[in-house]
Protein backbone atom coordinates (compact mmCIF):
# COMPACT_ATOMS: atom_id res chain seq x y z
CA UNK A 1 82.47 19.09 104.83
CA UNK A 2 83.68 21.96 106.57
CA UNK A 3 80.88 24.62 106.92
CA UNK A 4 81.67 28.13 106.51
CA UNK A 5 79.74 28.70 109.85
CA UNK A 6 82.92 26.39 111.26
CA UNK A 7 85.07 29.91 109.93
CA UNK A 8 85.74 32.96 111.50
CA UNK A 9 85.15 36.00 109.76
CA UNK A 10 83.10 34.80 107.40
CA UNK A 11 80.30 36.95 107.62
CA UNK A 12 82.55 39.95 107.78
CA UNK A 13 84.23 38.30 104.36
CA UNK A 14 80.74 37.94 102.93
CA UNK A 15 79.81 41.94 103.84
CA UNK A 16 83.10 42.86 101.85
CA UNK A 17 82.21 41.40 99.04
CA UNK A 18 78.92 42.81 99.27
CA UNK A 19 79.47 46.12 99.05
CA UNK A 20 82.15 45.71 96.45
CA UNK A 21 79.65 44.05 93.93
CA UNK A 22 77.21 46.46 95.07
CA UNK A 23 79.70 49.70 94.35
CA UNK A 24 79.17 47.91 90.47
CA UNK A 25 76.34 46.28 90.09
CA UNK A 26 73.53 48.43 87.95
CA UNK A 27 71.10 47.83 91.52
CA UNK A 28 71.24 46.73 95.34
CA UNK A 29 69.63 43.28 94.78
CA UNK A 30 72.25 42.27 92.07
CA UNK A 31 74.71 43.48 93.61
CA UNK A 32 73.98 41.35 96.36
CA UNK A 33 72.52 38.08 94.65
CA UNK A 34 76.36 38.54 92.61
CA UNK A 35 78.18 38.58 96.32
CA UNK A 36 76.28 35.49 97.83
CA UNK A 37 76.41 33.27 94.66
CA UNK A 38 80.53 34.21 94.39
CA UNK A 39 81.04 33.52 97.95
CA UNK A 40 79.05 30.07 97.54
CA UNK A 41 81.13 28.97 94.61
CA UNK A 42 84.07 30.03 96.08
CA UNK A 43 82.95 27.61 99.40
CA UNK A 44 82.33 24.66 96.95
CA UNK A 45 85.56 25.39 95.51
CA UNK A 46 87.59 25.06 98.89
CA UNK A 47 85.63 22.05 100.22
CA UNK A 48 86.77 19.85 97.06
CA UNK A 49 90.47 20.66 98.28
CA UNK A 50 89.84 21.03 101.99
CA UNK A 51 89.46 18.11 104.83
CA UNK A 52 89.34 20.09 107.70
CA UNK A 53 87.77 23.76 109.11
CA UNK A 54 91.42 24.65 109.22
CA UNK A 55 92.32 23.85 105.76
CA UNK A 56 88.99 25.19 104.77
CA UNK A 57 89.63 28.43 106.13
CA UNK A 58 92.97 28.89 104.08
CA UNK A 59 91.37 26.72 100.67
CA UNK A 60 88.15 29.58 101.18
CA UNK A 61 90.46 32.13 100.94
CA UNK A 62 92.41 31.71 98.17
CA UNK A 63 89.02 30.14 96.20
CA UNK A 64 87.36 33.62 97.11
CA UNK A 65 90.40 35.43 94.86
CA UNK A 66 90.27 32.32 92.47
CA UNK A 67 86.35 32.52 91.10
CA UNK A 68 85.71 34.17 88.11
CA UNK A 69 83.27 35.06 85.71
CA UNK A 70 83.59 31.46 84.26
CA UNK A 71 83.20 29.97 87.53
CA UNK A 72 80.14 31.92 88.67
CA UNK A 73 78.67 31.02 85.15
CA UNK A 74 79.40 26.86 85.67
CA UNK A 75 78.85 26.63 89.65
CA UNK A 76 76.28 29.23 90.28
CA UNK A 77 73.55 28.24 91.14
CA UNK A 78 70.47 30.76 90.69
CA UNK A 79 66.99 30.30 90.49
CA UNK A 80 64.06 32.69 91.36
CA UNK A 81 62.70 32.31 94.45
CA UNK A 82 59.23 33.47 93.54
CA UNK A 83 56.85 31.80 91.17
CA UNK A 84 55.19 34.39 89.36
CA UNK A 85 51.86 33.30 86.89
């Protein structure tokens, strides 16, 4: 698999997206929770079409414009964090 840490500019890609979801998201944590899980469905997207970091790099960057609501909804994967009682 190609990491994204293999990727250049992919934290600067990630802080985009970031403050786009959090310009629309109704609070900061959603907002950013909404960025991460789009930019790690987007990543699982390119590495089932990618082989190496350089075809990763382009595959990542069209799967970032590809993902949708419908493909956050069927790849995301969420789950608290925090067990509350």
């Amino acid at each position: 698999m190609a990491a994204p840490s293999c990727v250049a500019a992919t934290g600067c890609s990630l802080g985009a997206l970031a403050a786009a979801y959090a310009g629309i998201a109704p609070d900061p944590l959603t907002g950013l929770v909404a960025a991460h899980t789009h930019f790690a469905v987007a990543a699982e997207l390119a590495e089932a079409i990618a082989s190496r970091p350089g075809s990763f790099a382009a595959a990542f960057i069209d799967a970032l414009d590809a993902v949708n609501e419908a493909s956050i909804r069927g790849r995301g994967k969420i789950e608290s964090a925090i067990k509350l009682s």
